[in-house]
Each structure stands twice: as structure tokens, then as C-alpha cells.
C-alpha atoms as a PDB file:
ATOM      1  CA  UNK A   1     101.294 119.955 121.084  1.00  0.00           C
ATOM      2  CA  UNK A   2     101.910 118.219 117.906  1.00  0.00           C
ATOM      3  CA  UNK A   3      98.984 119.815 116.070  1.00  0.00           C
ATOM      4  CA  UNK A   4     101.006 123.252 115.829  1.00  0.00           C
ATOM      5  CA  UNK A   5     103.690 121.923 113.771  1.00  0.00           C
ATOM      6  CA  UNK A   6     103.766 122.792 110.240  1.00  0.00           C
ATOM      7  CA  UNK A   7     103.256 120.463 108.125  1.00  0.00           C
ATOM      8  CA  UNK A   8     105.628 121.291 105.919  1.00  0.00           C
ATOM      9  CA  UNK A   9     108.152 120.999 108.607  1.00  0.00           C
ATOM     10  CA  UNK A  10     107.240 117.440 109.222  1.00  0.00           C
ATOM     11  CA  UNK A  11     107.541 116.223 105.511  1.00  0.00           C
ATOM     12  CA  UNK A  12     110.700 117.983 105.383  1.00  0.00           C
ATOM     13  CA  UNK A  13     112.190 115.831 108.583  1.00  0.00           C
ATOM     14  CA  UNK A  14     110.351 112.692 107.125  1.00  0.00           C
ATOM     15  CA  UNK A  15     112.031 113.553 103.911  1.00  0.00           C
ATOM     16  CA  UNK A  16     115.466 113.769 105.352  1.00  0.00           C
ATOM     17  CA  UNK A  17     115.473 110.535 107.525  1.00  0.00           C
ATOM     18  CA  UNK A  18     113.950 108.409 104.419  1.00  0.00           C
ATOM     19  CA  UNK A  19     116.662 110.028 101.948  1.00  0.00           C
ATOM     20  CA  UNK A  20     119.583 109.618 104.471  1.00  0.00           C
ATOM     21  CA  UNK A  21     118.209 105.867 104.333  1.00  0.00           C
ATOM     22  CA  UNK A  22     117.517 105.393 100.363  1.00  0.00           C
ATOM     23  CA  UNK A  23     120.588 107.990  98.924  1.00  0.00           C
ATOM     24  CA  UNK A  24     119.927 105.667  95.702  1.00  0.00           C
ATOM     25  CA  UNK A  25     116.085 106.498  95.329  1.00  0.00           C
ATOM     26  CA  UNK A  26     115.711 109.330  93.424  1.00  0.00           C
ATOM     27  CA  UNK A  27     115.197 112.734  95.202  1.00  0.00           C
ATOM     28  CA  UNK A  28     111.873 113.798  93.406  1.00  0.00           C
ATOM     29  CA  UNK A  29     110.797 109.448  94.125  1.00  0.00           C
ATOM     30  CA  UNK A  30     111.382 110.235  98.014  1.00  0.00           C
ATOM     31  CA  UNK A  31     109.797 113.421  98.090  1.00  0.00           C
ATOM     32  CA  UNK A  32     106.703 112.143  95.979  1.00  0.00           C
ATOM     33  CA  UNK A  33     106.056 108.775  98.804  1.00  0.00           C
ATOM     34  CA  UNK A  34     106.716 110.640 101.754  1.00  0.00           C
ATOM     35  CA  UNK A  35     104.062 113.325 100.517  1.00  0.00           C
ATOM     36  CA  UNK A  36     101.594 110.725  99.353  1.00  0.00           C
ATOM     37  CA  UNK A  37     101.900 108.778 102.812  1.00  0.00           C
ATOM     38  CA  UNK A  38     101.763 111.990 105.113  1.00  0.00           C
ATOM     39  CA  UNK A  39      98.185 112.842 103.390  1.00  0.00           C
ATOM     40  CA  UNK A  40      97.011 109.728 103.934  1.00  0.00           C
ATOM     41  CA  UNK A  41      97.849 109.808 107.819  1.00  0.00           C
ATOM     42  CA  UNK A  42      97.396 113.790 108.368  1.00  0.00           C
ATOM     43  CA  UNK A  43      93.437 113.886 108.007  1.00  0.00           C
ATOM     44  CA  UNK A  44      93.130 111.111 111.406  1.00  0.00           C
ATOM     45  CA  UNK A  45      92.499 112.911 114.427  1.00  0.00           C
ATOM     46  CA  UNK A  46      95.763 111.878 116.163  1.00  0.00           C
ATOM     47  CA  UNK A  47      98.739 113.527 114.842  1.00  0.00           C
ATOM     48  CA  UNK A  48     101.284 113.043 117.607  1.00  0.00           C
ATOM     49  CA  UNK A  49     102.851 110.168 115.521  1.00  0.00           C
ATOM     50  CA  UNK A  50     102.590 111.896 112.177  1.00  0.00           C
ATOM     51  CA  UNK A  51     106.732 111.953 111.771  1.00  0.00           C
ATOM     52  CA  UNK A  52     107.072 108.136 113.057  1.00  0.00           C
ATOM     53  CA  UNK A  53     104.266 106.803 110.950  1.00  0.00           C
ATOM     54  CA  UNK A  54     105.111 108.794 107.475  1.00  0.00           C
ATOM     55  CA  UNK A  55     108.529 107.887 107.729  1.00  0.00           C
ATOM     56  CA  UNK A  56     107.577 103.951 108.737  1.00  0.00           C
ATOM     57  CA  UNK A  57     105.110 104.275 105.782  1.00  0.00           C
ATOM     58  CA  UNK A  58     107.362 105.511 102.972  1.00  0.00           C
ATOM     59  CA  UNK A  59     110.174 103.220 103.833  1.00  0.00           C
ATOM     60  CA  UNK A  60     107.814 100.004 103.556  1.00  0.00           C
ATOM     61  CA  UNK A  61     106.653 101.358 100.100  1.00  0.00           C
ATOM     62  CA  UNK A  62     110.212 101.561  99.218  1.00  0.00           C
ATOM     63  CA  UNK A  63     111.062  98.178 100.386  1.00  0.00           C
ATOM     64  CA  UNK A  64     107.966  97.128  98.564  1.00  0.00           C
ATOM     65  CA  UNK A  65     109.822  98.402  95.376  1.00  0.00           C
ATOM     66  CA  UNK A  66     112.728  96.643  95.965  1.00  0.00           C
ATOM     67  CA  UNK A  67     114.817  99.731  97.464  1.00  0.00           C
ATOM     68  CA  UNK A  68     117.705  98.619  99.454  1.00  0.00           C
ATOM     69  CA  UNK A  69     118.517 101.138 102.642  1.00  0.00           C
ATOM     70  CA  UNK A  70     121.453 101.836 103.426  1.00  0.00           C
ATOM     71  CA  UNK A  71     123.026  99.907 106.115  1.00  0.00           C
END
């Protein structure tokens, strides 16, 4: 079940696929996004997408700021 996984575990595999994505953004800029995003999806009462949706969420906010991925 989703629910027992750490949370801290997820941001830290969000964290890794958005950085392997955006090596030009800033460490402590990832880190920051994918924490702010994952607190606004953790409190909903469905948490079997939490990895999917944090990671879909922090990429569009760094497309939003003009952050290129990498190809």
C-alpha cells in the first residue's frame, strides 16, 4: 500500500527523476518545487499517485519558468 511509504522516500525519487531531467536548475531550485508540489498533493486522500503527480507537477512549474529538460 502506498500510504506506508515514507515520505521522505518519495521526494527523494521525485527529486532524482526531476534533477536527472533539469541538471541546469539549481539543486536547492529542484529540491524547493518538488517539496512545495508534494505538500500540496500529500494531504488528498489518494496517495497511490503521489510519485507520478509530484514529479508531473514540478516539471510543469519548471517549464513554466522557462527550464529546458534535457533531451
Amino acid at each position: 500500500m502506498t500510504s506506508d511509504i515514507d515520505d521522505d522516500a518519495i521526494i527523494e525519487q521525485v527529486t532524482q527523476l526531476v534533477r536527472s531531467r533539469y541538471p541546469d536548475v539549481p539543486q536547492s531550485e529542484v529540491d524547493r518545487i518538488v517539496r512545495e508540489e508534494f505538500s500540496v498533493l500529500s494531504g488528498r486522500p489518494v496517495r497511490d499517485f503521489l510519485i507520478v503527480l509530484t514529479e508531473r507537477a514540478a516539471k510543469q512549474r519548471l517549464k513554466k519558468m522557462g527550464k529546458e529538460p534535457r533531451r
